[in-house]
N, C-alpha and C. Protein backbone atom coordinates (compact mmCIF):
# COMPACT_ATOMS: atom_id res chain seq x y z
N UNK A 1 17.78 8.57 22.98
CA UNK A 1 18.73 9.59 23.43
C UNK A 1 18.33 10.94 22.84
N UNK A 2 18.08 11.70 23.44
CA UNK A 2 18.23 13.27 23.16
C UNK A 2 19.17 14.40 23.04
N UNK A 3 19.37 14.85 22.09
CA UNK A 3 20.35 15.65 21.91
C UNK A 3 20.07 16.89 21.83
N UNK A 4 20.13 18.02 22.74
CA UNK A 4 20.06 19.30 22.29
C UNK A 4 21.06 19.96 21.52
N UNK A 5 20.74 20.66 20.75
CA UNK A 5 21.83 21.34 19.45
C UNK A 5 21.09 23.13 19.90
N UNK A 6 22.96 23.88 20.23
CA UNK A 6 22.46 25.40 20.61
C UNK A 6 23.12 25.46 19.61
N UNK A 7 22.69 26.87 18.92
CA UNK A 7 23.67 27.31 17.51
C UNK A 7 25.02 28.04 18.19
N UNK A 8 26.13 27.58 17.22
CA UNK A 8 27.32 27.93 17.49
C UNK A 8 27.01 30.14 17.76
N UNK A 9 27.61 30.55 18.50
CA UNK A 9 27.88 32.08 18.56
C UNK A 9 28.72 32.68 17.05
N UNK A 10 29.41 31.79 16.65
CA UNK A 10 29.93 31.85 15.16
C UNK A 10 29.49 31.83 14.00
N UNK A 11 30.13 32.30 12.95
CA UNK A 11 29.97 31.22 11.50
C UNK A 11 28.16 31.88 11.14
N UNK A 12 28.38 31.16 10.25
CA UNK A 12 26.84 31.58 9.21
C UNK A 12 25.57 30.45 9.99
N UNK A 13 24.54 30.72 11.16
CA UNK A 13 24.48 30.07 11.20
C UNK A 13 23.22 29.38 10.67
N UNK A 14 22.82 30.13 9.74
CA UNK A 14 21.56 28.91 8.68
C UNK A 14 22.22 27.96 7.96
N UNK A 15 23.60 28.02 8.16
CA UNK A 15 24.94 27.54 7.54
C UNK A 15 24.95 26.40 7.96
N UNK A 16 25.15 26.24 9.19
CA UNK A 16 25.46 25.36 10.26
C UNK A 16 24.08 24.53 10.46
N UNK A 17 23.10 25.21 10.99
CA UNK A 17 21.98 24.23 11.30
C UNK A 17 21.60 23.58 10.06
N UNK A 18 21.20 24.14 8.96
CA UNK A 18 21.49 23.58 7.25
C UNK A 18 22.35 21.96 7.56
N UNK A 19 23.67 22.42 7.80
CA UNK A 19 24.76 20.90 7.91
C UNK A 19 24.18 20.02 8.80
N UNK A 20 23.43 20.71 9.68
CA UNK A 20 22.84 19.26 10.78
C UNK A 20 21.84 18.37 10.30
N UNK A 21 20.85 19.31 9.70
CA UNK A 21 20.08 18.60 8.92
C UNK A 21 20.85 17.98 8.07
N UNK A 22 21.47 17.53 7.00
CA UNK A 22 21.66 16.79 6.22
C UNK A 22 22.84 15.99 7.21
N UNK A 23 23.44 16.27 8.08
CA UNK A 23 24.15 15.40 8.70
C UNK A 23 22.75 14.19 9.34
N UNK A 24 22.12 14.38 9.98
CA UNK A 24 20.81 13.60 10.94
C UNK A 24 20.31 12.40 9.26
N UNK A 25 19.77 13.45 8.16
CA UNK A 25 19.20 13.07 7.37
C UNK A 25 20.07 11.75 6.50
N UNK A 26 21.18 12.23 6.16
CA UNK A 26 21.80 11.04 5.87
C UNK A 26 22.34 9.90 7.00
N UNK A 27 22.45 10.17 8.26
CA UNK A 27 22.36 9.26 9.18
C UNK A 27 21.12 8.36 9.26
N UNK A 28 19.83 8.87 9.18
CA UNK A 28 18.72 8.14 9.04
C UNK A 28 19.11 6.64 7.68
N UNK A 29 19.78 7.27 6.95
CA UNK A 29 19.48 6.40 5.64
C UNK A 29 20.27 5.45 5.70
N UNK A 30 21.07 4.86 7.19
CA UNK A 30 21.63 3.70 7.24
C UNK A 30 21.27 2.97 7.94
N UNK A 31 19.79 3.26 8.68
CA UNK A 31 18.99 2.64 9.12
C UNK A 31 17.46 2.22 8.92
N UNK A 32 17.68 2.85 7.76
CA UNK A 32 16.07 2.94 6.63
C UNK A 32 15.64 1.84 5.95
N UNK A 33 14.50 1.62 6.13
CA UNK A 33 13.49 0.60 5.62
C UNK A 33 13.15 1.07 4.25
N UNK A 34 13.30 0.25 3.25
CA UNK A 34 12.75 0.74 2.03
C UNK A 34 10.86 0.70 2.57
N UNK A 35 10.77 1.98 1.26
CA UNK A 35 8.93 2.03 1.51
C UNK A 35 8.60 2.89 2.76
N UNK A 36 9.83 3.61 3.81
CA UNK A 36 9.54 4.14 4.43
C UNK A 36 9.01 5.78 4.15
N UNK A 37 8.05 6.55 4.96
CA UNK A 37 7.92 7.95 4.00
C UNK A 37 7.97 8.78 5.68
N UNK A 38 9.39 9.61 4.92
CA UNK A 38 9.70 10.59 6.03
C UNK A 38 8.26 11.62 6.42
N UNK A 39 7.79 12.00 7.44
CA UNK A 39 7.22 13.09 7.56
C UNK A 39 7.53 14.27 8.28
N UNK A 40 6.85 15.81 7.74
CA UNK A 40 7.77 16.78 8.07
C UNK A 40 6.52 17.42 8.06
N UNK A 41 6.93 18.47 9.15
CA UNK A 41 5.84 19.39 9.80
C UNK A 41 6.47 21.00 9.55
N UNK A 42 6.44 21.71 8.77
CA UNK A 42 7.38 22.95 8.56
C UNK A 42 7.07 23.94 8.54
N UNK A 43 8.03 25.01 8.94
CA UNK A 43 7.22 26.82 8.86
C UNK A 43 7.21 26.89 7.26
N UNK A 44 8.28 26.83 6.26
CA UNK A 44 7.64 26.91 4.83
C UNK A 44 8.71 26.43 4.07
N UNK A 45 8.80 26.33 2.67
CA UNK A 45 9.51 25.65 1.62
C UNK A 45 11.19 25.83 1.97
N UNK A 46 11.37 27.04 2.67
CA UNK A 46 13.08 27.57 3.07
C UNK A 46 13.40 26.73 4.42
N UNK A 47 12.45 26.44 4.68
CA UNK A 47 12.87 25.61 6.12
C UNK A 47 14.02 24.24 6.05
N UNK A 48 14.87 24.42 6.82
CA UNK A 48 16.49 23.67 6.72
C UNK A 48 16.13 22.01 6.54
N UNK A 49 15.19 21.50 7.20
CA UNK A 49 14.70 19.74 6.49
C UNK A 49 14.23 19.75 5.12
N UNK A 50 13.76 20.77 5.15
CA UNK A 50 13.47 20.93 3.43
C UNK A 50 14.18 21.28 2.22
N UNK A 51 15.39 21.62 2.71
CA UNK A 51 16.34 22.05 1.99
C UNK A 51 17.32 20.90 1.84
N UNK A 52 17.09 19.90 3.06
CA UNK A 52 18.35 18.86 3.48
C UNK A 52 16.99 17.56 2.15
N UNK A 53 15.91 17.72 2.28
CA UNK A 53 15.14 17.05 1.74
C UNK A 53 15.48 16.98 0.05
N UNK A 54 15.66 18.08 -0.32
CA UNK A 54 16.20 18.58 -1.74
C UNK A 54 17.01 18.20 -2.22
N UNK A 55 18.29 18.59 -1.52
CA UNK A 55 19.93 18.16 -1.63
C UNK A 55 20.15 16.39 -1.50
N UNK A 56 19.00 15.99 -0.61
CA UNK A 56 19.60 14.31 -0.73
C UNK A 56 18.49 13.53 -1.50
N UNK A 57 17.77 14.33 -1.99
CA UNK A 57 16.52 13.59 -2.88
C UNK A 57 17.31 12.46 -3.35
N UNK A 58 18.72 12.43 -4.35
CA UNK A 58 19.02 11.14 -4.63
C UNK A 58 18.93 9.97 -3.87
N UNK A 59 19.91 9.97 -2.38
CA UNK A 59 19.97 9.25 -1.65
C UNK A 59 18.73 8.75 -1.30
N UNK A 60 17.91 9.41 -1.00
CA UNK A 60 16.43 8.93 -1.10
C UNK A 60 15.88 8.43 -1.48
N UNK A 61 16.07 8.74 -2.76
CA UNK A 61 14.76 7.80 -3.58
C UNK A 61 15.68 6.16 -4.29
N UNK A 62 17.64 6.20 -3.82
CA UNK A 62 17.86 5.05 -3.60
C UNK A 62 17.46 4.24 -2.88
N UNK A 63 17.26 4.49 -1.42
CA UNK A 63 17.03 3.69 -0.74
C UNK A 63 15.66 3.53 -0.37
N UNK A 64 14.65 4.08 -1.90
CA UNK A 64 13.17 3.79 -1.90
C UNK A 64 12.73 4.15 -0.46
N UNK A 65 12.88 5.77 -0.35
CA UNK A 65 12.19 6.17 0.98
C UNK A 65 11.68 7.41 -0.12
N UNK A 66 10.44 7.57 0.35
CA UNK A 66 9.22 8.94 0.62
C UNK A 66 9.48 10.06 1.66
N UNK A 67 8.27 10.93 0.78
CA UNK A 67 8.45 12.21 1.91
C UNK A 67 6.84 12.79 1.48
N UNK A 68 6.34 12.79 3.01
CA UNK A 68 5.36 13.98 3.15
C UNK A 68 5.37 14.94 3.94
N UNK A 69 5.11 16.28 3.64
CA UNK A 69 5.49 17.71 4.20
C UNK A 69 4.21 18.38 4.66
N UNK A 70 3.71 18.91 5.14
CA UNK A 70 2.77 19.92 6.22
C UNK A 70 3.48 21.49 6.21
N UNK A 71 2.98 22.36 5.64
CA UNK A 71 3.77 23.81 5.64
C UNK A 71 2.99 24.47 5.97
N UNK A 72 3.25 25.59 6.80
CA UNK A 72 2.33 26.78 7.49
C UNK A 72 2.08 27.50 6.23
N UNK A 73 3.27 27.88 5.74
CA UNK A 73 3.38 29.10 4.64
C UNK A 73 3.69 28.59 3.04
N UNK A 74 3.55 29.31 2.19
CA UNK A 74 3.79 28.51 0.88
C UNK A 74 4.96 29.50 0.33
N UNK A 75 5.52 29.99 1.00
CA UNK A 75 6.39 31.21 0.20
C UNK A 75 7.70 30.94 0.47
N UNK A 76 8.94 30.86 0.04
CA UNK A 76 9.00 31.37 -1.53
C UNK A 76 8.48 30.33 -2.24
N UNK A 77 8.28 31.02 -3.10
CA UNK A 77 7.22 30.06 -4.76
C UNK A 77 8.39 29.71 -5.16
N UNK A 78 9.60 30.00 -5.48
CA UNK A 78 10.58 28.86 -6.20
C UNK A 78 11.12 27.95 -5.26
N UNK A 79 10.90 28.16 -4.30
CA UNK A 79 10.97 27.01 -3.21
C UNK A 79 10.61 25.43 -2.85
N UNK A 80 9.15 26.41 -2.99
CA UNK A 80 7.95 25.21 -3.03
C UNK A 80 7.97 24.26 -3.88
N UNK A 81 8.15 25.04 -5.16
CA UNK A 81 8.03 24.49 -6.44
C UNK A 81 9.32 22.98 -6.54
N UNK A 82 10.28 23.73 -6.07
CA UNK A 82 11.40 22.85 -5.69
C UNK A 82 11.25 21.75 -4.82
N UNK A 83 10.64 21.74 -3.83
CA UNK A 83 10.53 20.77 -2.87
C UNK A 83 9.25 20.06 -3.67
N UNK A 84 8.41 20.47 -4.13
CA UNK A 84 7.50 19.59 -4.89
C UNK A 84 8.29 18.54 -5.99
N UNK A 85 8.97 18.96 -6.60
CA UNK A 85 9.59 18.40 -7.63
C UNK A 85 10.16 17.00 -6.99
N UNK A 86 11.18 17.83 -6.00
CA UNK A 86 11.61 16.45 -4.84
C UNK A 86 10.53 15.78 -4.16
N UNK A 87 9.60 15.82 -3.90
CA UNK A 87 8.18 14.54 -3.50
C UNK A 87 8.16 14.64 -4.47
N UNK A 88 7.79 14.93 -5.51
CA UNK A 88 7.39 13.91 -6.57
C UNK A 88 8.41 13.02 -7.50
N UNK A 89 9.36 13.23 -7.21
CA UNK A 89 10.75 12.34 -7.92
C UNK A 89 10.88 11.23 -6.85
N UNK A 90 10.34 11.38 -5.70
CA UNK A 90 10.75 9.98 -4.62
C UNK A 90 9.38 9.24 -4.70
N UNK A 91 7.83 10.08 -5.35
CA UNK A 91 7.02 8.86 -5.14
C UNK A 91 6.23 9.65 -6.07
N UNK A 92 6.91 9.04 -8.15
CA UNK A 92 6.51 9.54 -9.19
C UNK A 92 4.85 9.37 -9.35
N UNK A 93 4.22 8.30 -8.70
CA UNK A 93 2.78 7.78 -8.71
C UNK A 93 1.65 8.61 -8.25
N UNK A 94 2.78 9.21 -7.11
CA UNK A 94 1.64 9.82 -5.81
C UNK A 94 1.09 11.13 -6.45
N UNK A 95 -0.34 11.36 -6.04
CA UNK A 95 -1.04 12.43 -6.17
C UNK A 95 -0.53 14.10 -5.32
N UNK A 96 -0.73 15.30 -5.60
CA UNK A 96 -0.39 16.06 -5.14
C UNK A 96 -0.55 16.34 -3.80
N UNK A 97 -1.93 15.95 -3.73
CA UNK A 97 -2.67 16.24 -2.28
C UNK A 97 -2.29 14.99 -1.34
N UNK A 98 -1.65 13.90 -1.68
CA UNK A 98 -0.63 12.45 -0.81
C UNK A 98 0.99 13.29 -0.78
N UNK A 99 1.27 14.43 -1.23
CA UNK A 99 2.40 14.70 -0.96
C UNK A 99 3.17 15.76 0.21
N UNK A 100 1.98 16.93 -0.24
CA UNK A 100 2.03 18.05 1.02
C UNK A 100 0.98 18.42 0.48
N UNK A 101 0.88 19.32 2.27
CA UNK A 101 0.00 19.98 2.29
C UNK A 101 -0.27 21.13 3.34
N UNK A 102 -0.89 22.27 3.30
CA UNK A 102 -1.14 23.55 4.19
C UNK A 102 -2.04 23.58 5.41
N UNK A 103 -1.35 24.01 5.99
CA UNK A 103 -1.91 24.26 7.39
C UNK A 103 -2.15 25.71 7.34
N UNK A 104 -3.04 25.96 6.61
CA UNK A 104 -3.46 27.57 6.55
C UNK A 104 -4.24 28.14 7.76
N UNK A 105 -5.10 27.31 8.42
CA UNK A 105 -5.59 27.57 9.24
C UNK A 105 -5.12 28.23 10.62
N UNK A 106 -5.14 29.49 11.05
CA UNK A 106 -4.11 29.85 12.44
C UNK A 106 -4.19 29.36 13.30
N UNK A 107 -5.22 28.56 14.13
CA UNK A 107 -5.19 27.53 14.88
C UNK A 107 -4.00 26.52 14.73
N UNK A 108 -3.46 26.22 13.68
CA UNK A 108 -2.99 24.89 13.39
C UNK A 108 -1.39 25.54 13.89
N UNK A 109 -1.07 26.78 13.93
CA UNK A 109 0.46 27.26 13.84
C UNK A 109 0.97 27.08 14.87
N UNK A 110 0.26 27.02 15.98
CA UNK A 110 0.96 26.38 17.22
C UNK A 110 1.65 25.17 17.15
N UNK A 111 1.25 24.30 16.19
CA UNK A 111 2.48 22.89 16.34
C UNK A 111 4.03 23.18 15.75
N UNK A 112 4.44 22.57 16.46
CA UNK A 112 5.96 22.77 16.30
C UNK A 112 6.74 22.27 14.57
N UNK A 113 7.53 23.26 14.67
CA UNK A 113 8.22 21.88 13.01
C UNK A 113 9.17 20.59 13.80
N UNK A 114 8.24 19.72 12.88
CA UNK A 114 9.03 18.37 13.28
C UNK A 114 9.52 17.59 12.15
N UNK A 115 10.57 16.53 11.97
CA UNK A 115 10.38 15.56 11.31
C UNK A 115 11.08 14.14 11.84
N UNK A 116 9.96 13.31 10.94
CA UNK A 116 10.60 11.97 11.54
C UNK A 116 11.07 11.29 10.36
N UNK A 117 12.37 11.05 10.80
CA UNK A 117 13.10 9.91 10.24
C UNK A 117 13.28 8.66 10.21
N UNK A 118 12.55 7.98 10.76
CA UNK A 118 12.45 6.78 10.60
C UNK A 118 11.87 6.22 12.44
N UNK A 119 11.75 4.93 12.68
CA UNK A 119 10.87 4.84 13.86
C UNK A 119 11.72 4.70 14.70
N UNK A 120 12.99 5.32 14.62
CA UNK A 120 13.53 5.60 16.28
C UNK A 120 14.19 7.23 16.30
N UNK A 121 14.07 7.93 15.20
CA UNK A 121 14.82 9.06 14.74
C UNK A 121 13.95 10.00 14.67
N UNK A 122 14.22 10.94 15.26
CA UNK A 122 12.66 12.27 15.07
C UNK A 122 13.54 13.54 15.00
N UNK A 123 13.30 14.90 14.81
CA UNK A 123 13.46 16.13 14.98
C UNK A 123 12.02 17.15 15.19
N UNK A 124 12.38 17.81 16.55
CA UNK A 124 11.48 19.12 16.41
C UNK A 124 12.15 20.63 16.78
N UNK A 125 11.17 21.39 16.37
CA UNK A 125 12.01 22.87 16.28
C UNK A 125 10.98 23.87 16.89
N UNK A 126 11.23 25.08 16.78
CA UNK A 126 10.03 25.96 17.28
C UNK A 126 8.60 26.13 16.62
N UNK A 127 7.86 26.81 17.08
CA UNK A 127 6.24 26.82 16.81
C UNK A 127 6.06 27.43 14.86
N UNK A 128 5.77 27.06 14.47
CA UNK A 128 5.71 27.36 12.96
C UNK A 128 5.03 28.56 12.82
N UNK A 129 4.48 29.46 14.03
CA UNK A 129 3.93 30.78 13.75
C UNK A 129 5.32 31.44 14.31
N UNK A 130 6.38 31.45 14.84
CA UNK A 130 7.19 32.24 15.23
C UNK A 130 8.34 32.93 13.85
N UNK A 131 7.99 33.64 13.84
CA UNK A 131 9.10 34.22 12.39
C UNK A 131 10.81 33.70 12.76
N UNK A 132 11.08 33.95 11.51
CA UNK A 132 12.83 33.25 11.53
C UNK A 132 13.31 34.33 11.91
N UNK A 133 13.13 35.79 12.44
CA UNK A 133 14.16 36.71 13.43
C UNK A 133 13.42 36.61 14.64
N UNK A 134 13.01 35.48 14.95
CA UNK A 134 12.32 35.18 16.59
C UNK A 134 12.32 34.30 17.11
N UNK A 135 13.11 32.89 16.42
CA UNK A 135 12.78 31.61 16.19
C UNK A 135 13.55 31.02 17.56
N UNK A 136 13.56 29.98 18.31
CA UNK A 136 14.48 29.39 19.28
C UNK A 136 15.80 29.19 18.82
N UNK A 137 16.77 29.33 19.72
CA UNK A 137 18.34 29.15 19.56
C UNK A 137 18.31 27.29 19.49
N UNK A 138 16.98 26.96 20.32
CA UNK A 138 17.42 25.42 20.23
C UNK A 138 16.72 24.50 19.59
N UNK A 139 17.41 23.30 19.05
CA UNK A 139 16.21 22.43 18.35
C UNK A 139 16.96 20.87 19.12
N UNK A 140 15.95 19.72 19.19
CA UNK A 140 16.08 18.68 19.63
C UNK A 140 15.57 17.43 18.38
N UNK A 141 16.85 17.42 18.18
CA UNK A 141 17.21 15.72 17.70
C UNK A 141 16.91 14.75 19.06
N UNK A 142 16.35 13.75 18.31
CA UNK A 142 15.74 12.35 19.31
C UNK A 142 16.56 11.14 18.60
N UNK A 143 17.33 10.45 19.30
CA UNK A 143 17.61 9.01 18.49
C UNK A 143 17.54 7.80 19.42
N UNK A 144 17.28 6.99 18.75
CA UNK A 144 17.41 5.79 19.74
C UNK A 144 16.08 5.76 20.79
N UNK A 145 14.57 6.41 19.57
CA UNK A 145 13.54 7.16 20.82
C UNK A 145 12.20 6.53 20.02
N UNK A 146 12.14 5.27 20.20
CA UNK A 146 10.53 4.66 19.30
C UNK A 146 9.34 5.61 19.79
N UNK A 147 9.62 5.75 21.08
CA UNK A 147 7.76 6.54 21.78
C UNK A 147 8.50 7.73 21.13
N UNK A 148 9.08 8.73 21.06
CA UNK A 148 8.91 10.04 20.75
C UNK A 148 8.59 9.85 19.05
N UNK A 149 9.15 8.55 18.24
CA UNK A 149 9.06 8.54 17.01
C UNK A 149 7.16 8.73 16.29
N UNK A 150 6.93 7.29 17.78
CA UNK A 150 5.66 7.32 17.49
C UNK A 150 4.62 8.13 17.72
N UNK A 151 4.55 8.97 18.33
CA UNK A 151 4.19 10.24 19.20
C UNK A 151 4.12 11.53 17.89
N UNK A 152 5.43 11.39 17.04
CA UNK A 152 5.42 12.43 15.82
C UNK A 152 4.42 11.94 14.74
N UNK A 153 4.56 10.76 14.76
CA UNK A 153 3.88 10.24 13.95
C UNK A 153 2.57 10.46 13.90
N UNK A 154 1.73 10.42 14.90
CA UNK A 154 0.75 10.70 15.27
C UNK A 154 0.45 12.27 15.36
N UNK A 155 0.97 13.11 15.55
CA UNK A 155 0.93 14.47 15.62
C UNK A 155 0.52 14.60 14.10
N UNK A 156 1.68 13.98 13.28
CA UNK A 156 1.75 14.44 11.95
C UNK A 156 0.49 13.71 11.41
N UNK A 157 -0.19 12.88 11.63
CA UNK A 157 -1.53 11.91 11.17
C UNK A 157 -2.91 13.11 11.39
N UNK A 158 -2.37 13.49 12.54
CA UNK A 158 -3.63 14.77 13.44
C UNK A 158 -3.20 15.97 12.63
N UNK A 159 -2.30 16.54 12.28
CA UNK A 159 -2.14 17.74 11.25
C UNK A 159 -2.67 17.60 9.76
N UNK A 160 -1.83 16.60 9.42
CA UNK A 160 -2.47 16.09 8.37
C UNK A 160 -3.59 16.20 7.65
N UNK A 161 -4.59 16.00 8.25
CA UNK A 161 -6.10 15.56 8.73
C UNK A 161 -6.75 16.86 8.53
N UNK A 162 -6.05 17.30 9.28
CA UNK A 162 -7.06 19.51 9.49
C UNK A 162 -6.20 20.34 8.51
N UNK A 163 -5.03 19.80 7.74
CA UNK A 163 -4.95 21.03 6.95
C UNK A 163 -5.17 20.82 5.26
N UNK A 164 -5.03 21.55 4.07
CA UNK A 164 -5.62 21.75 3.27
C UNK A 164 -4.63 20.83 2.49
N UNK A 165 -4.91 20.52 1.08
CA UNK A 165 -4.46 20.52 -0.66
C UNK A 165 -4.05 21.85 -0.76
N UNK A 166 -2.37 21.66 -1.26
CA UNK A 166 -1.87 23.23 -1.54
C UNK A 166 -2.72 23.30 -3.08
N UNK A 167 -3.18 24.85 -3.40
CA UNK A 167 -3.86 24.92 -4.61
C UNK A 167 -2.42 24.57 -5.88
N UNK A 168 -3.23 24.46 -6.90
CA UNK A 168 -2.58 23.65 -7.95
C UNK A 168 -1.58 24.96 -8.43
N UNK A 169 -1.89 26.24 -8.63
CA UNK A 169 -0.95 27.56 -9.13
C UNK A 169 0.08 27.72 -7.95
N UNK A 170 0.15 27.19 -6.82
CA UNK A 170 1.21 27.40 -6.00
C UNK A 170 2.41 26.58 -6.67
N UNK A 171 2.05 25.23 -6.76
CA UNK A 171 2.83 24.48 -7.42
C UNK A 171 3.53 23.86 -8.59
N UNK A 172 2.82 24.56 -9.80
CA UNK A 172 2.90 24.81 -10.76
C UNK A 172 3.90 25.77 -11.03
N UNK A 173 4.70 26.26 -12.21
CA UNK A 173 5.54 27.02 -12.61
C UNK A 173 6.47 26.86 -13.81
N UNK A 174 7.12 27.50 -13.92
CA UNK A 174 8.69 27.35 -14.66
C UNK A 174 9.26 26.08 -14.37
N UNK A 175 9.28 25.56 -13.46
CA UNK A 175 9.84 23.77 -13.18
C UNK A 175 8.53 22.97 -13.82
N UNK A 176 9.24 22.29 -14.60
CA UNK A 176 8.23 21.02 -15.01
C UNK A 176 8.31 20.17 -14.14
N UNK A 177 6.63 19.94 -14.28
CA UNK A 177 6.17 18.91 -13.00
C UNK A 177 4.93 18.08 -13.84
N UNK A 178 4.92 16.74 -13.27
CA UNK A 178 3.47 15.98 -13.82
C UNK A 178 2.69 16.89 -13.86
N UNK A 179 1.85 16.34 -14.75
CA UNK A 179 0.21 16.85 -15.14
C UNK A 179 -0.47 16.73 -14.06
N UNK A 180 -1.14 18.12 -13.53
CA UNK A 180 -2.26 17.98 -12.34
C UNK A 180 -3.60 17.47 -13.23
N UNK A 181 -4.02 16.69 -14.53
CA UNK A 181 -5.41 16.82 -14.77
C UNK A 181 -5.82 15.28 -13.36
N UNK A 182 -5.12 14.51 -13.12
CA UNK A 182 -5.47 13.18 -11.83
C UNK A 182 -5.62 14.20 -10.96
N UNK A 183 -4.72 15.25 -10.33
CA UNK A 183 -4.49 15.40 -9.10
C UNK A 183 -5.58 16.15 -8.70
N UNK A 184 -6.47 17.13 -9.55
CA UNK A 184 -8.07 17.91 -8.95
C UNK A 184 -8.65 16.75 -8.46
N UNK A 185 -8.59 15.60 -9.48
CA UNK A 185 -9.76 14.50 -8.77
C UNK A 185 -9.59 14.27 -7.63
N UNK A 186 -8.61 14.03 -7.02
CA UNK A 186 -8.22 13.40 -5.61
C UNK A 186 -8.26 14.57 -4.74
N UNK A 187 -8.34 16.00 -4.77
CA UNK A 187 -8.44 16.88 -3.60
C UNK A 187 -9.83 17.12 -2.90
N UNK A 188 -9.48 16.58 -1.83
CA UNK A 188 -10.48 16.33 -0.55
C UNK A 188 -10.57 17.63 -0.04
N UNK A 189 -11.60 17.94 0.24
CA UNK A 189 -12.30 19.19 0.94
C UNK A 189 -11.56 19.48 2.28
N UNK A 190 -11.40 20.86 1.91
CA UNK A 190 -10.33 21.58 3.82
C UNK A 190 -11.02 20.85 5.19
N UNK A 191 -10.87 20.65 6.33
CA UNK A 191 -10.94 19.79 7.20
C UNK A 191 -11.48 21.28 7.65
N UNK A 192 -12.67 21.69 8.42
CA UNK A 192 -13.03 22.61 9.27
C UNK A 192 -13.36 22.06 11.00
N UNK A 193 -12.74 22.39 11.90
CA UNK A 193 -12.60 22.59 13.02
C UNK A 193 -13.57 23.23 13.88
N UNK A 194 -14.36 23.02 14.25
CA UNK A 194 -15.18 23.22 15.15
C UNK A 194 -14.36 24.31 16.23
N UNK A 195 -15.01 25.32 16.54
CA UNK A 195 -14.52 26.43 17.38
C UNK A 195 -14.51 26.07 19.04
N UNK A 196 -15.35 25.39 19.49
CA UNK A 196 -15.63 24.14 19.89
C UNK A 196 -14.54 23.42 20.75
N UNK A 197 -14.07 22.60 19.61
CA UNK A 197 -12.87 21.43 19.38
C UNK A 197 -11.88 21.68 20.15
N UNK A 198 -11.03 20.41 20.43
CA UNK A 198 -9.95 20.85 21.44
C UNK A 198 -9.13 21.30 20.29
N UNK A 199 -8.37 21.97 20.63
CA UNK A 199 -6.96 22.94 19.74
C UNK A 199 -5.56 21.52 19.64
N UNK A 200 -5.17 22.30 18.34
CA UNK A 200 -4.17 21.47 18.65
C UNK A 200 -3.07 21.28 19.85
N UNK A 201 -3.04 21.42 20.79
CA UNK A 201 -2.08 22.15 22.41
C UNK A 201 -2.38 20.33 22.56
N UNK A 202 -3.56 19.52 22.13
CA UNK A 202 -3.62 18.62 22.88
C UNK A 202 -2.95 17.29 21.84
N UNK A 203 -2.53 17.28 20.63
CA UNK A 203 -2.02 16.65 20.00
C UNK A 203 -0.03 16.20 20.46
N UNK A 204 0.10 15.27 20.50
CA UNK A 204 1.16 14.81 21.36
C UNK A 204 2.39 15.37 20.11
N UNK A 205 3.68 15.54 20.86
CA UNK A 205 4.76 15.86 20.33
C UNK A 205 4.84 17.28 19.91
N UNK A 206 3.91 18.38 20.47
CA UNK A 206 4.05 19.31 19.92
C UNK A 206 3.67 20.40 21.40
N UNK A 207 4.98 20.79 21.31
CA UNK A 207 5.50 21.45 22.68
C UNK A 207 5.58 23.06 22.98
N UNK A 208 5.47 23.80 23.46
CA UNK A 208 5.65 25.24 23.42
C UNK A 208 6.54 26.01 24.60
């Protein structure tokens, strides 16, 4: 089932779309598989799944679910720093570069922000190059939708893939966080794209 959500003409509304997200997000978690790991495709650390990601970190990491993130932008730095803290409190083991990571590349900004909640639950939103005073009035919640689940999934496997290891001073700060001396070892070289190559336009679930 598909649900389109227009923002109310009222009210605060980063306010409102904010509440949907954590309304969707804690709906996911009564149908959640432990060991499951949400993935999220985002314009940057302020983005409203990421914020709903923050606020229910508990609930989360009760019901032994993960999170990996994809961000166009790394800004705000106390943001980031924040949402790092939250992946790494839901999967204390995991390396930096298994948690998020940048899509620095401008090619890559055409995919939409998405996230999936579990394998019948998805969300996507507008193109992650569109600024937040330009952004769509609409975003589409999916439930009750295995092919669109699996479809994100795959988008997010293909993003994944082509974008970078956020550098270690982005994430670092005033918040204590594990020791990066493991996490240099494990960062894999930026994915370069052939000029060539089909663009991402052809990666499924990601709409314009």
């Amino acid at each position: 089932m598909s649900v389109v959500a227009e923002r109310e003409p009222t009210g605060d509304l980063r306010e409102i779309e904010l509440r949907r997200h954590l309304q969707i997000m804690a709906r996911s978690l009564e149908h959640a598989e432990a060991g499951f790991t949400l993935t999220m495709i985002l314009r940057s650390p302020s983005s409203d799944p990421a914020k709903a990601l923050i606020g229910l970190k508990g609930a989360l990491k009760r019901a032994g679910l993960g999170a990996k993130v994809i961000l166009a932008q790394l800004d705000p730095g106390d943001e980031l720093r924040q949402l790092f803290v939250a992946l790494s409190e839901l999967a204390p083991q995991a390396y930096a570069a298994d948690l998020i990571r940048w899509a620095r590349n401008p090619r890559l900004l055409e995919a939409h922000e998405q996230v999936i909640y579990g394998g019948t639950m998805c969300w996507s939103g507008d193109a992650m190059r569109r600024g937040a005073d330009r952004r769509n009035a609409l975003t589409l919640f999916e439930e009750n939708s295995a092919d669109k689940a699996r479809l994100g999934r795959l988008a997010f496997t293909a993003l994944w893939a082509a974008s970078s290891p956020v550098p270690e001073r982005h994430l670092t700060g005033s918040l204590s966080v594990r020791a990066f001396g493991d996490y240099e070892q494990r960062v894999e070289a930026p994915v370069s794209l052939s000029l060539t190559a089909p663009g991402p336009q052809g990666w499924p679930l990601l709409r314009h």
